[in-house]
Protein backbone atom coordinates (compact mmCIF):
# COMPACT_ATOMS: atom_id res chain seq x y z
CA UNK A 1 5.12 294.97 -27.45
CA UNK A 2 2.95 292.95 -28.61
CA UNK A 3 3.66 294.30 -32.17
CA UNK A 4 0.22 292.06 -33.44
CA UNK A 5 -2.33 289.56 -32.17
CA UNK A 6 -4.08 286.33 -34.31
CA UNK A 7 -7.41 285.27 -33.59
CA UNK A 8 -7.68 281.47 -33.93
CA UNK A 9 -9.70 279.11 -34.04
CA UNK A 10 -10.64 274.93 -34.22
CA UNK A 11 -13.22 272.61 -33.77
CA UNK A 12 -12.98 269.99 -31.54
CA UNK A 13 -15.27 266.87 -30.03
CA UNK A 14 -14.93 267.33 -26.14
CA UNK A 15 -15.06 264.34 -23.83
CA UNK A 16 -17.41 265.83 -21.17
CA UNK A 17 -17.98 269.72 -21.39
CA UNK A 18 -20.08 269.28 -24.15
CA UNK A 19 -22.96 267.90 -21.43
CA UNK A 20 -23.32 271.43 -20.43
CA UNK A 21 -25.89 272.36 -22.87
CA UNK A 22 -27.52 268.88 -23.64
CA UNK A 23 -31.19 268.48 -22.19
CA UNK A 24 -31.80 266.58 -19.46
CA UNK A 25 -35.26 264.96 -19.95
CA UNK A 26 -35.51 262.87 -16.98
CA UNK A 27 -33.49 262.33 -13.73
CA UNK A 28 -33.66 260.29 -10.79
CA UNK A 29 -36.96 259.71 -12.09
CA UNK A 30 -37.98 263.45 -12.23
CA UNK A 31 -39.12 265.16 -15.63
CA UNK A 32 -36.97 267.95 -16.35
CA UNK A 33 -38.11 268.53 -19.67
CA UNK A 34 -39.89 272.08 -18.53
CA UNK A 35 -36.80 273.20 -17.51
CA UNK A 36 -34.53 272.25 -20.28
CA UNK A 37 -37.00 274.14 -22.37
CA UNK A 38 -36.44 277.34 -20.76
CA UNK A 39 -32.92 276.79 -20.73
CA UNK A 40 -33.24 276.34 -24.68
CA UNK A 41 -35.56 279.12 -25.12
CA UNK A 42 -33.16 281.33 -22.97
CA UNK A 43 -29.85 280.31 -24.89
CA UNK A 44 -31.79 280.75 -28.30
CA UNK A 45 -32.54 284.20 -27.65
CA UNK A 46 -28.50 285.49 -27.07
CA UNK A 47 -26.13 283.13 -25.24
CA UNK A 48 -26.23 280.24 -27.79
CA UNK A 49 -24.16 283.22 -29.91
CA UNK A 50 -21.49 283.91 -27.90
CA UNK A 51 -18.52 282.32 -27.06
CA UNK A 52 -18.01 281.16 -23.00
CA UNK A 53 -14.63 281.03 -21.35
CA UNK A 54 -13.37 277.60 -20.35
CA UNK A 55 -10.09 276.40 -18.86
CA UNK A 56 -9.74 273.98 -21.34
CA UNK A 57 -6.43 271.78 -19.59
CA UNK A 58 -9.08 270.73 -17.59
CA UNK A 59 -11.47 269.47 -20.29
CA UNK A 60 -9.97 266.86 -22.26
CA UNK A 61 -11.05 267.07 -26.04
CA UNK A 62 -10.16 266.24 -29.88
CA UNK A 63 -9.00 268.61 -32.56
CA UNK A 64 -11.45 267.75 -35.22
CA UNK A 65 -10.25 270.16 -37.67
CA UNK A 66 -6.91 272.43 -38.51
CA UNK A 67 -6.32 275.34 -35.83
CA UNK A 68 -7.05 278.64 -38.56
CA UNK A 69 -6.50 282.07 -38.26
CA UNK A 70 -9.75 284.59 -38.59
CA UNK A 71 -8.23 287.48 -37.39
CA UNK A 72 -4.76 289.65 -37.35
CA UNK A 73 -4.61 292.47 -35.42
CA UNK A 74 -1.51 294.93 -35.91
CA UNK A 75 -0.78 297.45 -33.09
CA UNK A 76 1.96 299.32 -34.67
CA UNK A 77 -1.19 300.88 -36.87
CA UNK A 78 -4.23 302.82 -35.68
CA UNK A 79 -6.91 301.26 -34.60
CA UNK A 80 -9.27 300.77 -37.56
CA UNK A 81 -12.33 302.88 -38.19
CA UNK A 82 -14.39 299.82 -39.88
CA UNK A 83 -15.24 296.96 -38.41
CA UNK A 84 -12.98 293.91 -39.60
CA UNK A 85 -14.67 290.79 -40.88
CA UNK A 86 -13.64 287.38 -41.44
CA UNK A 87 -15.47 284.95 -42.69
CA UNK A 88 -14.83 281.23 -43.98
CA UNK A 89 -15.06 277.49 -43.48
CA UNK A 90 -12.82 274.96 -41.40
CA UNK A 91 -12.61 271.57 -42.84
CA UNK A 92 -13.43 268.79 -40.69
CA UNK A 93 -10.57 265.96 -40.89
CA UNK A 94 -10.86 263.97 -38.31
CA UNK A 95 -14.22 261.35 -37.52
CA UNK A 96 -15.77 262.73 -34.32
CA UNK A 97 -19.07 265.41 -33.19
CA UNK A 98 -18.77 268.73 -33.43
CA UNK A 99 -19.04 270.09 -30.18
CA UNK A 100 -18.03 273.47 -30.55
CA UNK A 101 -15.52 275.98 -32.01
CA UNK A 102 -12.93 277.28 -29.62
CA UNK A 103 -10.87 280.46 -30.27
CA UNK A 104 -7.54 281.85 -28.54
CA UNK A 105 -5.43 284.52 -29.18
CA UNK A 106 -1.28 284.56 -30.03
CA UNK A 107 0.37 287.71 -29.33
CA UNK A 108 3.31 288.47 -31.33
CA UNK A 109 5.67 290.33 -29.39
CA UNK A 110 8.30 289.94 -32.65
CA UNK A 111 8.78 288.56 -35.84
CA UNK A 112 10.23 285.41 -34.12
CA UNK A 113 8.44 285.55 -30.65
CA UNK A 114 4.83 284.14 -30.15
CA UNK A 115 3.23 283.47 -27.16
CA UNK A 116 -0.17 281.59 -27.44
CA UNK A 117 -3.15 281.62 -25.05
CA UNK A 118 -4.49 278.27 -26.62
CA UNK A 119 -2.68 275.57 -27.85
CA UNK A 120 0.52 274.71 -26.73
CA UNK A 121 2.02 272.22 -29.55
CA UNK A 122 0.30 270.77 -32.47
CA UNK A 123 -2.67 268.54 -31.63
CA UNK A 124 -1.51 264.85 -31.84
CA UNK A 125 -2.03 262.18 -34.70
CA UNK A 126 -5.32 261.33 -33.10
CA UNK A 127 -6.12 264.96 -32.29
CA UNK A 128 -5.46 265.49 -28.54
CA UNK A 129 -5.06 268.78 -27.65
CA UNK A 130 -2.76 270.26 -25.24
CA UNK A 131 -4.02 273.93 -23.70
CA UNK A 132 -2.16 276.95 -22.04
CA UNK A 133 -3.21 276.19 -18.34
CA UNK A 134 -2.48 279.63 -17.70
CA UNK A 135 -4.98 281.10 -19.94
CA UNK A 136 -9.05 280.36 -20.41
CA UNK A 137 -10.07 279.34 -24.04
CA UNK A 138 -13.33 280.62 -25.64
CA UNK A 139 -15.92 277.82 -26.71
CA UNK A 140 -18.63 278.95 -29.16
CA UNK A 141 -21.15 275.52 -28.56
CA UNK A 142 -22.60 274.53 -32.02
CA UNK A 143 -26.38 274.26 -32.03
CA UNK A 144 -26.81 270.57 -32.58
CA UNK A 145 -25.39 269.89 -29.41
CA UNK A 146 -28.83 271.13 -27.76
CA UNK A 147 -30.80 269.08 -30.61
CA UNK A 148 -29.71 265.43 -30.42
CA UNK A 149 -31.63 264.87 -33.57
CA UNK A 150 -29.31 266.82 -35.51
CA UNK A 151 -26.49 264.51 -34.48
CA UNK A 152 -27.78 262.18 -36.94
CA UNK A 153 -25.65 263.45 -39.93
CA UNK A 154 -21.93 263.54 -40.69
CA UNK A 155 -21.24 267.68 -41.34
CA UNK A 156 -18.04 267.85 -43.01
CA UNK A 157 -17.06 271.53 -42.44
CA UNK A 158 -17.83 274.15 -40.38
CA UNK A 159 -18.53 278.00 -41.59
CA UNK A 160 -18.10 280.94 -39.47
CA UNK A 161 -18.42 284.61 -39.71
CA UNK A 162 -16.07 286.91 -37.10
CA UNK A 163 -16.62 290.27 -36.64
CA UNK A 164 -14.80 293.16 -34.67
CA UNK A 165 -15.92 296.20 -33.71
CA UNK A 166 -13.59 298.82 -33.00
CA UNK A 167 -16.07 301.55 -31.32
CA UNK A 168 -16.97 299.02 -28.42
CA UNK A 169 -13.98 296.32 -28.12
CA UNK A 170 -16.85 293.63 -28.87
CA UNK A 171 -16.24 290.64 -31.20
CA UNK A 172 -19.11 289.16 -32.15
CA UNK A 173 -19.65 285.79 -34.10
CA UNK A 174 -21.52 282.74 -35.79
CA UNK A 175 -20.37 279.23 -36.46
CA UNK A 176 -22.80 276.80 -37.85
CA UNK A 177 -22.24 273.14 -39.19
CA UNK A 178 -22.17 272.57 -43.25
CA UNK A 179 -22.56 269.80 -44.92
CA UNK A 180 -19.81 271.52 -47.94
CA UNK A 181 -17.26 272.95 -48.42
CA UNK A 182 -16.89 276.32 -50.07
């Protein structure tokens, strides 16, 4: 047990985490502009690419698209020799800015037993989500969130690309607004 494992993802709008990687510019009357530079130039070069755990039940925020599957691990097989791939595109249905993708795991222990390490029920009608308190959610920020000028347009899907690499464990990964829909 587990027999399997899901990688999933969603994007959602968050009420306040999001202000973690938005520029300061000035504060308290102090230019800070030098320094959200560097911290742009240092999350361009790698961390901007990864995904950052977050106890999300304490970060409210909105489901702005479906939760999707990228991955599905089965451990009553070897582990594979390739890397697995998944690539797509989540649709955005809800009205709202795309803070960030954010990806949990379900572990299938059997056919009819699940146990999730991100959401806990379906996100509501006006897409409140309800997190496994137990468990810290990975957040992959999207780019325009460091860029308020790229807020200016209405993206109506998100693509991704999902990689795992068997030889090291690592899971690497790129999300990136779209204005279609493949």
């Amino acid at each position: 047990m587990p027999q399997a494992a899901s990688l999933h993802a969603m994007v959602v709008e968050f009420r306040d985490l999001w202000r973690i990687r938005t520029p300061c510019g000035d504060c308290e009357g102090f230019d800070v502009h030098i320094m959200d530079d560097m911290i742009k130039s240092a999350l361009d070069f790698r961390e901007s690419r990864e995904a950052e755990p977050h106890p999300l039940w304490e970060y409210p925020c909105r489901s702005l698209s479906e939760p999707q599957q990228i991955l599905t691990f089965d451990f009553r097989q070897l582990v594979p020799q390739q890397r697995l791939c998944a690539e797509g595109t989540m649709e955005l249905r809800r009205p709202g800015r795309s803070h960030g993708a954010v990806l949990w795991m379900e572990y299938h222990l059997t056919p009819d037993s699940t146990v999730s390490t991100g959401l806990l029920e379906p996100a509501e009608d006006k897409g409140d989500c309800c997190w496994n308190p137990h468990c810290k959610q990975a957040v992959y920020f999207l780019s325009p969130t460091l860029d308020p000028k790229m807020l200016l347009g209405s993206p109506r899907a998100v693509s991704y690309a999902v990689e795992f690499h068997p030889g090291s464990g690592d899971v690497t990964m790129e999300f990136k607004l779209t204005d279609t829909w493949n």
